[in-house]
PDB file of N, CA and C in Angstrom:
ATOM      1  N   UNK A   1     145.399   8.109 -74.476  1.00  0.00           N
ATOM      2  CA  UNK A   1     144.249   7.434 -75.038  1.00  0.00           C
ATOM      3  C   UNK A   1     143.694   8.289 -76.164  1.00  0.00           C
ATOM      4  N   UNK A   2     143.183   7.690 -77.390  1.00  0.00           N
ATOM      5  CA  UNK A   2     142.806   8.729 -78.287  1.00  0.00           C
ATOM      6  C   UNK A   2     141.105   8.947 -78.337  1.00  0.00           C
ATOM      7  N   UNK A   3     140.688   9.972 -78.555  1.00  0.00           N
ATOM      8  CA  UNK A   3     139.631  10.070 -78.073  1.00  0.00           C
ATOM      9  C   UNK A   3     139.066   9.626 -79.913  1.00  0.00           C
ATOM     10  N   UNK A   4     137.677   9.451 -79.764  1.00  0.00           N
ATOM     11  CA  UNK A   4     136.672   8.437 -80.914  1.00  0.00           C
ATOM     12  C   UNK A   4     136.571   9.075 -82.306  1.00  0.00           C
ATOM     13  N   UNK A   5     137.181  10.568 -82.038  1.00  0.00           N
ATOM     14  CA  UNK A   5     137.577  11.338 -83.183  1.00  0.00           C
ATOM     15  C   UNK A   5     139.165  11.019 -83.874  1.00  0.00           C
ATOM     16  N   UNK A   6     139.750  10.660 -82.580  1.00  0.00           N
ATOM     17  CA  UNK A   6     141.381  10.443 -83.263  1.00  0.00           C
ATOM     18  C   UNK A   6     141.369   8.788 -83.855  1.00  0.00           C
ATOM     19  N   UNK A   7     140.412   8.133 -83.619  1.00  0.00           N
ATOM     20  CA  UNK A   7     140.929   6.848 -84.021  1.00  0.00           C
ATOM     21  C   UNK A   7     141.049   7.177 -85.613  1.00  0.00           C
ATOM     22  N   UNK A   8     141.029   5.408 -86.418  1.00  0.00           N
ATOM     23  CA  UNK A   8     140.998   5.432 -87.100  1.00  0.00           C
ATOM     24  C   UNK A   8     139.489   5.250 -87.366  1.00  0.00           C
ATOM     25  N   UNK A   9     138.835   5.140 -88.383  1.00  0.00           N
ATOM     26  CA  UNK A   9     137.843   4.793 -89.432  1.00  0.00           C
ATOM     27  C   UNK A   9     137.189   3.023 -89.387  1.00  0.00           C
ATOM     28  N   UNK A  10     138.513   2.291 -89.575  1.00  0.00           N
ATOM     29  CA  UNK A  10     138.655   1.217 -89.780  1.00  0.00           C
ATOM     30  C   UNK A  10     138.616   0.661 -88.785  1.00  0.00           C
ATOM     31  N   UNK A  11     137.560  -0.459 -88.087  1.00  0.00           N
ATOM     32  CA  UNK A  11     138.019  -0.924 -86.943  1.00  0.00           C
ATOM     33  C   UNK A  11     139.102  -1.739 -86.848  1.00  0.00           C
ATOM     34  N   UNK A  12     139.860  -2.993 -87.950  1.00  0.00           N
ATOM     35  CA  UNK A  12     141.327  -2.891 -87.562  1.00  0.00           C
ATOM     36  C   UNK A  12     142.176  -2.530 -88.040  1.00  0.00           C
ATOM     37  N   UNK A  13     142.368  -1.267 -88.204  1.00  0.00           N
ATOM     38  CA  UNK A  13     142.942   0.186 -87.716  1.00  0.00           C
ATOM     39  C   UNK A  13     143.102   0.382 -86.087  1.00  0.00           C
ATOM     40  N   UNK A  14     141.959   0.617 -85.898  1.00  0.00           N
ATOM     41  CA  UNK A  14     141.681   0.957 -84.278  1.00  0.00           C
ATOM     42  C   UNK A  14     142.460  -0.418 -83.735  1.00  0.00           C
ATOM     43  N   UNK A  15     142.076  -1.172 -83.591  1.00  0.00           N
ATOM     44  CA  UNK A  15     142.753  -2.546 -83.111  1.00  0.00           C
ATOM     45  C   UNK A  15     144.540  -2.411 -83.236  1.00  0.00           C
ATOM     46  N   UNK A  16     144.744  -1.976 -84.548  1.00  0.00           N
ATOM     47  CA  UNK A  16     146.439  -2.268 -84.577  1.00  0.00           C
ATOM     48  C   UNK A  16     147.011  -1.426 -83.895  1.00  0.00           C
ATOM     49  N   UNK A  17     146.314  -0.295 -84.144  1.00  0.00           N
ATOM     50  CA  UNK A  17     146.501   1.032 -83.306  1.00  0.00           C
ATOM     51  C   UNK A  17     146.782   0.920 -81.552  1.00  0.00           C
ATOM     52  N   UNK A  18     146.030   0.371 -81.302  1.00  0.00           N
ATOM     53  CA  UNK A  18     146.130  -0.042 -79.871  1.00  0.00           C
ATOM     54  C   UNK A  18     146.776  -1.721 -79.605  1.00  0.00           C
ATOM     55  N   UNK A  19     146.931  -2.314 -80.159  1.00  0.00           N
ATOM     56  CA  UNK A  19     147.703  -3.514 -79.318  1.00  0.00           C
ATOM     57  C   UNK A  19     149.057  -4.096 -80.894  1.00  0.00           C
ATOM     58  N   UNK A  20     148.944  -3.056 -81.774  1.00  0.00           N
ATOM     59  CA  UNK A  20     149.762  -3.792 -83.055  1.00  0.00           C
ATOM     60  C   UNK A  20     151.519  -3.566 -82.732  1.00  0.00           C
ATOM     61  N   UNK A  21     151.477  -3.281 -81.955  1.00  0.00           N
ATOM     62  CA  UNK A  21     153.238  -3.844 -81.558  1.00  0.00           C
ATOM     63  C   UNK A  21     153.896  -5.137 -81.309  1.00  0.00           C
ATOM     64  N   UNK A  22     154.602  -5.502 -81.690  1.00  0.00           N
ATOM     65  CA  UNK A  22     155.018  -6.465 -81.197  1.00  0.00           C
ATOM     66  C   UNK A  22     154.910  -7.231 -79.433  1.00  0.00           C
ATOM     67  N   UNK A  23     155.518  -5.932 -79.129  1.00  0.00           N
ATOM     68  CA  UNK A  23     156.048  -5.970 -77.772  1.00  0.00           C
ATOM     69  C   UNK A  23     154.130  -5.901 -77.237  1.00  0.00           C
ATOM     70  N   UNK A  24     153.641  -5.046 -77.476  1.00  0.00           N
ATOM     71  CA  UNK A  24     152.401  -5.064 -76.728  1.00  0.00           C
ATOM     72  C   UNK A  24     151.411  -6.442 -76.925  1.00  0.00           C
ATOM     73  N   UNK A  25     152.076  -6.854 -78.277  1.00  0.00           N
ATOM     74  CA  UNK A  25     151.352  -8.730 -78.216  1.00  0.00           C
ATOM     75  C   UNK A  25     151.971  -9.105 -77.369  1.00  0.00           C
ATOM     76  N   UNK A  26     153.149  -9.334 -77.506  1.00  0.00           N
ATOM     77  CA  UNK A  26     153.525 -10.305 -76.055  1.00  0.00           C
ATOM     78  C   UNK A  26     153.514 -10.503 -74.692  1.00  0.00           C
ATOM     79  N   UNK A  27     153.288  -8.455 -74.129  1.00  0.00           N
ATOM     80  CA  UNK A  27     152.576  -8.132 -72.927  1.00  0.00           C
ATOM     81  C   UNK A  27     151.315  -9.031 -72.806  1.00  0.00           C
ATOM     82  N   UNK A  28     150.476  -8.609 -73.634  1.00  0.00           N
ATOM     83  CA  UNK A  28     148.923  -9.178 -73.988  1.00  0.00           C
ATOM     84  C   UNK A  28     149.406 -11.199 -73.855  1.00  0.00           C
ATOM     85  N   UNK A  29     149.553 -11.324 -74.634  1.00  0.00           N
ATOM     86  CA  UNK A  29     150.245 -12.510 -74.746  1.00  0.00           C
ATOM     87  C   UNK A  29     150.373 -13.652 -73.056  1.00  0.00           C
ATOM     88  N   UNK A  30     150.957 -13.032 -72.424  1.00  0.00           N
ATOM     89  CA  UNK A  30     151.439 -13.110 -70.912  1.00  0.00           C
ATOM     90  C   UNK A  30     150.259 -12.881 -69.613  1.00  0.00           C
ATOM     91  N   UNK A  31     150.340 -11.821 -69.860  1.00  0.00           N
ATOM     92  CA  UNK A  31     148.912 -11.087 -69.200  1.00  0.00           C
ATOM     93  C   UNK A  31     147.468 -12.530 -69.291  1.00  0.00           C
ATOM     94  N   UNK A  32     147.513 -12.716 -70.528  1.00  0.00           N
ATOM     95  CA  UNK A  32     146.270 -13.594 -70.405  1.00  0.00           C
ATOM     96  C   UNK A  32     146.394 -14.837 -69.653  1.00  0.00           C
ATOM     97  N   UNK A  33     147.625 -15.152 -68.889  1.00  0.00           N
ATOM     98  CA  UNK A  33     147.947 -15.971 -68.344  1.00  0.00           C
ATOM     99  C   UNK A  33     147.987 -16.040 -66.983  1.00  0.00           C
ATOM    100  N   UNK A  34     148.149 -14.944 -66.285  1.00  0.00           N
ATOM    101  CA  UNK A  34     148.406 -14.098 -64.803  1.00  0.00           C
ATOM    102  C   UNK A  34     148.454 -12.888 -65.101  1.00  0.00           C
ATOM    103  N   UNK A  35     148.737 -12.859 -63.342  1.00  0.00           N
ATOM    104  CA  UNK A  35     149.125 -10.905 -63.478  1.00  0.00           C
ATOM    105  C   UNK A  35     150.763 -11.464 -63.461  1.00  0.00           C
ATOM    106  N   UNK A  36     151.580 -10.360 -63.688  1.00  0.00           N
ATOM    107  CA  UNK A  36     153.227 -10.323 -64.143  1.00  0.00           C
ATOM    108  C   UNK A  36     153.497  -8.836 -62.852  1.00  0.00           C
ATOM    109  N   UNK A  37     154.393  -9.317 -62.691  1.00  0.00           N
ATOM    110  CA  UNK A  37     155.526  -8.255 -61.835  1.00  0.00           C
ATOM    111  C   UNK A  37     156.536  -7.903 -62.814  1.00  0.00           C
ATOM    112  N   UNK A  38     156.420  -6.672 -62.903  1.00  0.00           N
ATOM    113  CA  UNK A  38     157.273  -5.474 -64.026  1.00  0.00           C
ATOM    114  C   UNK A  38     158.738  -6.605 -64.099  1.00  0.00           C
ATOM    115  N   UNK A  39     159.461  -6.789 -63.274  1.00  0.00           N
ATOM    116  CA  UNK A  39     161.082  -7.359 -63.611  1.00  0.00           C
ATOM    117  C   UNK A  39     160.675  -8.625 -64.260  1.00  0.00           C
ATOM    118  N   UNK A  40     159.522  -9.587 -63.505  1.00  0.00           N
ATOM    119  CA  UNK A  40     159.703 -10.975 -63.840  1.00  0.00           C
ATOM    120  C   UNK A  40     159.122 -11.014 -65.660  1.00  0.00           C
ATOM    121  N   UNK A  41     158.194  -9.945 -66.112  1.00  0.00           N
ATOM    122  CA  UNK A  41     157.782  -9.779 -67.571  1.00  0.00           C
ATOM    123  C   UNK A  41     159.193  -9.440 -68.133  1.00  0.00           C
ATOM    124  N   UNK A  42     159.872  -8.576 -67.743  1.00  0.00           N
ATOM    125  CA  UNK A  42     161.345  -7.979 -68.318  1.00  0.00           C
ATOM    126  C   UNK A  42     161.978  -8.985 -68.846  1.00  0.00           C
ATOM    127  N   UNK A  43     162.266  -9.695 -67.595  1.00  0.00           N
ATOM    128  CA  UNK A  43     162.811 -11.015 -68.198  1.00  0.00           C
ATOM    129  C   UNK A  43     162.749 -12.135 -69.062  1.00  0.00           C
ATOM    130  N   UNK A  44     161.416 -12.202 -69.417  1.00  0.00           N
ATOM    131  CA  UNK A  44     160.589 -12.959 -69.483  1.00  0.00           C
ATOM    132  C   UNK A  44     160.226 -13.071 -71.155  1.00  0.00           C
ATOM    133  N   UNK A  45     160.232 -11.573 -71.608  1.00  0.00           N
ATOM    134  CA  UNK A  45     160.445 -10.876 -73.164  1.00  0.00           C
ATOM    135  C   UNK A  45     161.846 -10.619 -73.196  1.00  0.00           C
ATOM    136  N   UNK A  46     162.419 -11.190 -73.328  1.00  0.00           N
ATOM    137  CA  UNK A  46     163.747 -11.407 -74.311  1.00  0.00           C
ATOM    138  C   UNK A  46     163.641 -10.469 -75.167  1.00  0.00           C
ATOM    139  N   UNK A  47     165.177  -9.591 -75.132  1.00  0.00           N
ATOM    140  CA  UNK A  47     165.310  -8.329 -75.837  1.00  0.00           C
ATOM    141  C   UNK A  47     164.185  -7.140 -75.859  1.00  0.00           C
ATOM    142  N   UNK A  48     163.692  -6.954 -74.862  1.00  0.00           N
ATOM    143  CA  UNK A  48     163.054  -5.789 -74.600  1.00  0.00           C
ATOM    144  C   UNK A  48     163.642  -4.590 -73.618  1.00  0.00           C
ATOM    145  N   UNK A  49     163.406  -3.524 -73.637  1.00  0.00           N
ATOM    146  CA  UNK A  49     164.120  -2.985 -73.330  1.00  0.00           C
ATOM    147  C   UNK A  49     163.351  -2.357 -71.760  1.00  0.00           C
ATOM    148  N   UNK A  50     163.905  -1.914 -70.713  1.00  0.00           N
ATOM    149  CA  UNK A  50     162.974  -0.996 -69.699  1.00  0.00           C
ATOM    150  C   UNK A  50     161.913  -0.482 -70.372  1.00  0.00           C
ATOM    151  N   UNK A  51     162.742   1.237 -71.248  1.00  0.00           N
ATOM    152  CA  UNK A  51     161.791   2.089 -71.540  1.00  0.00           C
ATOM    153  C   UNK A  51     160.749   1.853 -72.147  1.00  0.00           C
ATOM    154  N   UNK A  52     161.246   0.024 -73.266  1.00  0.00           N
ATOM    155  CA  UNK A  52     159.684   0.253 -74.199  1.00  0.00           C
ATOM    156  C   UNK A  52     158.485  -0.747 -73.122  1.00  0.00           C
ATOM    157  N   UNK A  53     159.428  -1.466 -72.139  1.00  0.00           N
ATOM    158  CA  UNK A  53     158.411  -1.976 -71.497  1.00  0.00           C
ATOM    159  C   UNK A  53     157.626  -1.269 -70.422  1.00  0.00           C
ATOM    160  N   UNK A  54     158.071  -0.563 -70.361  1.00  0.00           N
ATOM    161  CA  UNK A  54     157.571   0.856 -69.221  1.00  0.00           C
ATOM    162  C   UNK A  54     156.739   1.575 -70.146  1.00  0.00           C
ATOM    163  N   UNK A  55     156.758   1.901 -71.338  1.00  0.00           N
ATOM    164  CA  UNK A  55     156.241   2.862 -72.316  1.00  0.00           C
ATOM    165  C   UNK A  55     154.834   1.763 -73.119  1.00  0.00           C
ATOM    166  N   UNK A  56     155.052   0.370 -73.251  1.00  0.00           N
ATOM    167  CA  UNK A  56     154.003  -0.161 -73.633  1.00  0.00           C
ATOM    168  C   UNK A  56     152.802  -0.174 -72.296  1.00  0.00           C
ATOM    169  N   UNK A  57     153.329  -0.534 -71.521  1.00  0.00           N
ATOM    170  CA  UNK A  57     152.638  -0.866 -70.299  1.00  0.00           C
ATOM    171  C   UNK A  57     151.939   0.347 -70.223  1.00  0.00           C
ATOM    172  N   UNK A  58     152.510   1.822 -70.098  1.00  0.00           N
ATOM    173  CA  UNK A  58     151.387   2.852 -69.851  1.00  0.00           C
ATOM    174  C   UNK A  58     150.496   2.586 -70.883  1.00  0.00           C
ATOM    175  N   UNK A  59     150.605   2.667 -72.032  1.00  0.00           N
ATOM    176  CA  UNK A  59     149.956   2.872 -73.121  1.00  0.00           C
ATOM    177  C   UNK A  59     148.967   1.676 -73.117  1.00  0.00           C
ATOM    178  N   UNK A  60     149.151   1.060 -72.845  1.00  0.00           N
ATOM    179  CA  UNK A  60     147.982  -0.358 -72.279  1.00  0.00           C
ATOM    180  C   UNK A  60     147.021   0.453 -71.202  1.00  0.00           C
ATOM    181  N   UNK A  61     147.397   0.556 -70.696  1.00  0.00           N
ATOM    182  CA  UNK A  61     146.888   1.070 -69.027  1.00  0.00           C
ATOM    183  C   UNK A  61     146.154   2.142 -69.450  1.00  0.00           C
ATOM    184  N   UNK A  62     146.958   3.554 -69.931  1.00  0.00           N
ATOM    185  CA  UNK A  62     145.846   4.667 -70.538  1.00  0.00           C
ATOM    186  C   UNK A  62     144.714   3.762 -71.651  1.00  0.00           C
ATOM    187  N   UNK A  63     144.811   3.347 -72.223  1.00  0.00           N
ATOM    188  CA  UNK A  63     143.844   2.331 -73.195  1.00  0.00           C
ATOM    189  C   UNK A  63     142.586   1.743 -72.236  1.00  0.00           C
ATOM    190  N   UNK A  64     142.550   1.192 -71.246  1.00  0.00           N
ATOM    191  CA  UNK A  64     142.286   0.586 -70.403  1.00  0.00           C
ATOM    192  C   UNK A  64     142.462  -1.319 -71.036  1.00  0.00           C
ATOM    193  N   UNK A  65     143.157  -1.586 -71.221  1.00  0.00           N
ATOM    194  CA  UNK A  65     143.622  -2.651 -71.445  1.00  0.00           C
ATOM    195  C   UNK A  65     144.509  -3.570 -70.844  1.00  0.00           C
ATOM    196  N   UNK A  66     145.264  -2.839 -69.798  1.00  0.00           N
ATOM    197  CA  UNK A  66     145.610  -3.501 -69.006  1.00  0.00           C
ATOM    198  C   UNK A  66     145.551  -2.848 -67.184  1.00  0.00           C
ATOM    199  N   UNK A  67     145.684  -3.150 -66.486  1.00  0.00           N
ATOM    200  CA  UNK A  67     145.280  -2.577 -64.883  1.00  0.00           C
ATOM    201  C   UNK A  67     146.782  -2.890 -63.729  1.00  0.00           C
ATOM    202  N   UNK A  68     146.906  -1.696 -63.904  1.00  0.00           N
ATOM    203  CA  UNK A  68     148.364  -1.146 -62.719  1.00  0.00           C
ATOM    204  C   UNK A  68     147.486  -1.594 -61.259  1.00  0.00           C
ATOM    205  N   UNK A  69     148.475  -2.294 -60.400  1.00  0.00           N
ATOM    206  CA  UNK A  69     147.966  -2.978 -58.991  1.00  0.00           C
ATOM    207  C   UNK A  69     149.066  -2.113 -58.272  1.00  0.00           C
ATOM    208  N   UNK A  70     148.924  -1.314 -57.515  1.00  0.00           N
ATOM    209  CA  UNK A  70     150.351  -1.136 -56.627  1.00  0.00           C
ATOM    210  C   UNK A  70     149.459  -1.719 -55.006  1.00  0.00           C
ATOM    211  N   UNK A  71     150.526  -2.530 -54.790  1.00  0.00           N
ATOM    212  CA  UNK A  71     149.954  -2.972 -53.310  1.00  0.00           C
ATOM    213  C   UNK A  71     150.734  -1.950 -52.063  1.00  0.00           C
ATOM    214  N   UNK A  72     149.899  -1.848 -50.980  1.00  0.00           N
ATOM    215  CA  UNK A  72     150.991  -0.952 -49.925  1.00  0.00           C
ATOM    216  C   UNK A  72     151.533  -1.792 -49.149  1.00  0.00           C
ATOM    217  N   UNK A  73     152.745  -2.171 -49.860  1.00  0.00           N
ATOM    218  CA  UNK A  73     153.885  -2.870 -48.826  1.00  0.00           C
ATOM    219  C   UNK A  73     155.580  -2.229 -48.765  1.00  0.00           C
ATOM    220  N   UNK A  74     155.900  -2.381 -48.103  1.00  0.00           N
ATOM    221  CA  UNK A  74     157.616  -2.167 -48.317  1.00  0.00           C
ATOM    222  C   UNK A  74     158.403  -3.271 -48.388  1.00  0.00           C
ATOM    223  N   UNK A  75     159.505  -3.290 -49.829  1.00  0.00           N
ATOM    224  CA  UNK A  75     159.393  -2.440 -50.946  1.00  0.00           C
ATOM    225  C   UNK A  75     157.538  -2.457 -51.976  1.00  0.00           C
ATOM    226  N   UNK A  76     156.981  -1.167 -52.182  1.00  0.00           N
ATOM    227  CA  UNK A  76     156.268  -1.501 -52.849  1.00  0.00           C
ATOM    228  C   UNK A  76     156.193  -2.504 -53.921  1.00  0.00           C
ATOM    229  N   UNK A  77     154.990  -3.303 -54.245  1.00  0.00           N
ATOM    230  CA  UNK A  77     154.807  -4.585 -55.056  1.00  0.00           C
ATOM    231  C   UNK A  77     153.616  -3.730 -56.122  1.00  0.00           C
ATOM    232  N   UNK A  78     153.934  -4.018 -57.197  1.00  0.00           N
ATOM    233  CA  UNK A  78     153.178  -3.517 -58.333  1.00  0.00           C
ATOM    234  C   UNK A  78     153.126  -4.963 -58.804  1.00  0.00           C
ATOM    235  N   UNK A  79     152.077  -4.875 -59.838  1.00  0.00           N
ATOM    236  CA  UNK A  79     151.453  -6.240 -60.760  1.00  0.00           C
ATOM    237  C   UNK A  79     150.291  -5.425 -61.696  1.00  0.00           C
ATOM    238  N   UNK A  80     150.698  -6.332 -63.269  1.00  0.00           N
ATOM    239  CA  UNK A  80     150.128  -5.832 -63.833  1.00  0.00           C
ATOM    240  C   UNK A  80     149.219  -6.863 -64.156  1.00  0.00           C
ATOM    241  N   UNK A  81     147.729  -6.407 -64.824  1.00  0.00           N
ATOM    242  CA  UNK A  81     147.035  -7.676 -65.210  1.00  0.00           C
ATOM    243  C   UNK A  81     146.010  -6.813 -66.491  1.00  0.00           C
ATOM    244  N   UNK A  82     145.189  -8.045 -66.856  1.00  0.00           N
ATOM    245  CA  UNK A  82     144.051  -7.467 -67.693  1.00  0.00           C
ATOM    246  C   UNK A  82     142.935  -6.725 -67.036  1.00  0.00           C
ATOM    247  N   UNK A  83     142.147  -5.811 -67.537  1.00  0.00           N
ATOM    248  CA  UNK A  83     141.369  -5.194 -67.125  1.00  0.00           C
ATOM    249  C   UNK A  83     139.819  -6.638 -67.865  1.00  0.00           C
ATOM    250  N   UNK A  84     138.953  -6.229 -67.723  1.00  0.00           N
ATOM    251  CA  UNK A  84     137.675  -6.806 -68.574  1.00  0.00           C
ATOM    252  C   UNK A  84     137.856  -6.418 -70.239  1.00  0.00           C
ATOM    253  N   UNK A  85     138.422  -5.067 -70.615  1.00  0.00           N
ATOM    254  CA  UNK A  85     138.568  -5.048 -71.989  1.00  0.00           C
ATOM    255  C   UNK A  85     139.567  -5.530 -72.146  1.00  0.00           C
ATOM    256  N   UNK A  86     140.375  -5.832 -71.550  1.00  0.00           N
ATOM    257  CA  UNK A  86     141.920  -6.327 -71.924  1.00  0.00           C
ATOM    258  C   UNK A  86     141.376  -8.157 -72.363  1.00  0.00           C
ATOM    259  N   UNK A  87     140.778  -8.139 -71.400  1.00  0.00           N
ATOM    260  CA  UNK A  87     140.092  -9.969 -71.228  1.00  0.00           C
ATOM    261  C   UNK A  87     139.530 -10.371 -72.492  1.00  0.00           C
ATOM    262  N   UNK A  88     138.748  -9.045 -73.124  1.00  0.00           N
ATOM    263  CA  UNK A  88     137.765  -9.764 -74.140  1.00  0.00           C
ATOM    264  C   UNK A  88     138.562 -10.087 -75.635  1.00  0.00           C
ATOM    265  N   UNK A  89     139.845  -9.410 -75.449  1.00  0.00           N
ATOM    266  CA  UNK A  89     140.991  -9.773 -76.769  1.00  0.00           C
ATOM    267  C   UNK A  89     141.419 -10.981 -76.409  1.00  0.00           C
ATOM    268  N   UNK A  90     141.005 -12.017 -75.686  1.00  0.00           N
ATOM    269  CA  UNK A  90     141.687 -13.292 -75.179  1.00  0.00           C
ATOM    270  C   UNK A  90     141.243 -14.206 -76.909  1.00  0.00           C
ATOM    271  N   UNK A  91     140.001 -14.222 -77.463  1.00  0.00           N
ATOM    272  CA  UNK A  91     139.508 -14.678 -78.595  1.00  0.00           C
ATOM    273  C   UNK A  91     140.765 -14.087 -79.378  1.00  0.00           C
ATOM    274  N   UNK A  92     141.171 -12.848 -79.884  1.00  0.00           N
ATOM    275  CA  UNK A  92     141.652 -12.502 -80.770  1.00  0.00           C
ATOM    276  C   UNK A  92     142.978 -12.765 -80.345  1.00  0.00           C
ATOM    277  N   UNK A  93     144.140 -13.027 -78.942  1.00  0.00           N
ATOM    278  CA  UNK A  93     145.821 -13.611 -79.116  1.00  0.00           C
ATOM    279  C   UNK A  93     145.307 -14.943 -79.453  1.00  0.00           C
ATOM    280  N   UNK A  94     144.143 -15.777 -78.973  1.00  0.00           N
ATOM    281  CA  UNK A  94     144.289 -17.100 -79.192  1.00  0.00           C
ATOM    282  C   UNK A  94     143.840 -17.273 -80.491  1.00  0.00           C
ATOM    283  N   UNK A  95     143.255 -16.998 -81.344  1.00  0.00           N
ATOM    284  CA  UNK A  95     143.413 -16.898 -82.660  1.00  0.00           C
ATOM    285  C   UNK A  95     144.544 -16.641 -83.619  1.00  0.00           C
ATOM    286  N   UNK A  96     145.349 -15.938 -82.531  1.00  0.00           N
ATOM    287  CA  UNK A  96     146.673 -15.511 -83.806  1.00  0.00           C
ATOM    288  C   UNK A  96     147.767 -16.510 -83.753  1.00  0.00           C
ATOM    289  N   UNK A  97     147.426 -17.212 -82.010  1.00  0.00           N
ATOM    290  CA  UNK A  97     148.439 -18.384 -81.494  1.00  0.00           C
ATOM    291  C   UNK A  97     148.048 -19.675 -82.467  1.00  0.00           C
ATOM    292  N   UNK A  98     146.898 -20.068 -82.495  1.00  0.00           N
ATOM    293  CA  UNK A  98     146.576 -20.872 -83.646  1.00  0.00           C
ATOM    294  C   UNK A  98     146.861 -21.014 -85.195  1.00  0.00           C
ATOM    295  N   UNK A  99     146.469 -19.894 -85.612  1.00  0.00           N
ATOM    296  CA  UNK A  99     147.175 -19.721 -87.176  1.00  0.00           C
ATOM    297  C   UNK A  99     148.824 -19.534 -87.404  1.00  0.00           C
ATOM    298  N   UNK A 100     149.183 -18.993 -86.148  1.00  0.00           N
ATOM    299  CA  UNK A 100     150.529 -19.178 -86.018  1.00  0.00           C
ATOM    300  C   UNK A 100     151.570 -20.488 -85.601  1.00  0.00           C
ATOM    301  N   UNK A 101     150.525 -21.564 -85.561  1.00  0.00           N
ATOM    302  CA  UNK A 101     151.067 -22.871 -85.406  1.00  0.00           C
ATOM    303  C   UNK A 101     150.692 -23.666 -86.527  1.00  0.00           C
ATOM    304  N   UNK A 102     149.431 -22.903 -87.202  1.00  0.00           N
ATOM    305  CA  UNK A 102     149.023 -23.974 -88.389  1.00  0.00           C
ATOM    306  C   UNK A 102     150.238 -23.655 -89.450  1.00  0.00           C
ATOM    307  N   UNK A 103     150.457 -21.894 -89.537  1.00  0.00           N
ATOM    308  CA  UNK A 103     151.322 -21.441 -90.410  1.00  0.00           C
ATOM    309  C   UNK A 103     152.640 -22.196 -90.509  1.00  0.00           C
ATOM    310  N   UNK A 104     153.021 -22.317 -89.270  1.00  0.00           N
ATOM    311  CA  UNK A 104     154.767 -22.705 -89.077  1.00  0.00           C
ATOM    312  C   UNK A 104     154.782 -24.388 -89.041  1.00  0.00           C
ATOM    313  N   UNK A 105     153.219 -24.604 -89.168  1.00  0.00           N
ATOM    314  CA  UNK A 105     153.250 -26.497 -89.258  1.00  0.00           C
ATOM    315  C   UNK A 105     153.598 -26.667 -90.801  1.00  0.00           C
ATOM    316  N   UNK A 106     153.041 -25.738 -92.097  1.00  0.00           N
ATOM    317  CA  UNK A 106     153.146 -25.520 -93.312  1.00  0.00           C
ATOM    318  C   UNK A 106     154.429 -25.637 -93.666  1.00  0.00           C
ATOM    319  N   UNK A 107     155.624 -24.726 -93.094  1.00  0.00           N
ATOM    320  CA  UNK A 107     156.622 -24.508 -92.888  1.00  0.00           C
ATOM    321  C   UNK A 107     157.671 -25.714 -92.912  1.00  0.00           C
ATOM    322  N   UNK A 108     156.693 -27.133 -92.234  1.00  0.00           N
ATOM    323  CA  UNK A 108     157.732 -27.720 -91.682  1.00  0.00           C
ATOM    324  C   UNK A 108     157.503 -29.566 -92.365  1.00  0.00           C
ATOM    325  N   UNK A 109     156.332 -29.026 -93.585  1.00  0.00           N
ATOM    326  CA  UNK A 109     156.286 -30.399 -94.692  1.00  0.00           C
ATOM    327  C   UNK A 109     157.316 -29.952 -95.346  1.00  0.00           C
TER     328      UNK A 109
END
């Protein structure tokens, strides 16, 4: 997590900084929908790999943006979901899902 000295300046800076990956939109993306079980998201993002989905997911989680569940069962059951800050970017994927349909409607006169 970077502390309020390492960000950037710019608040979106700070924003891209923390969710401007691809892969971490589409976590985000998902997430706002349910919580996800690590394999069934794997699958789920096409061409992603373990490590970066293991490596976005912390980096969500240290952020507090998204919230690690491990339940105590055997085999342990993990689930990931939004935290409350993770929740309040729900305005900002559904905004990008919108312009991204008006865009590709442009596309298709």
């Amino acid at each position: 997590m970077l502390t309020k000295e390492e960000m950037p300046a710019c608040p979106v800076a700070t924003t891209v900084s923390l969710i401007g990956s691809k892969w971490k939109l589409l976590i985000l993306r998902n997430l706002l929908a349910r919580p996800w079980r690590f394999n069934e998201m794997r699958k789920d993002l096409h061409g992603i790999s373990q490590k970066v989905l293991t490596d976005s997911l912390r980096s969500l989680e240290e952020d507090g943006i998204v919230v690690r569940t491990v339940y105590p069962e055997v085999p342990p059951k993990v689930e990931y979901s939004l935290s409350e800050l993770g929740e309040s970017m729900r305005p900002i994927i559904q905004a990008m899902e919108e312009w991204g349909k008006a865009y590709k409607a442009t596309k298709e006169k």
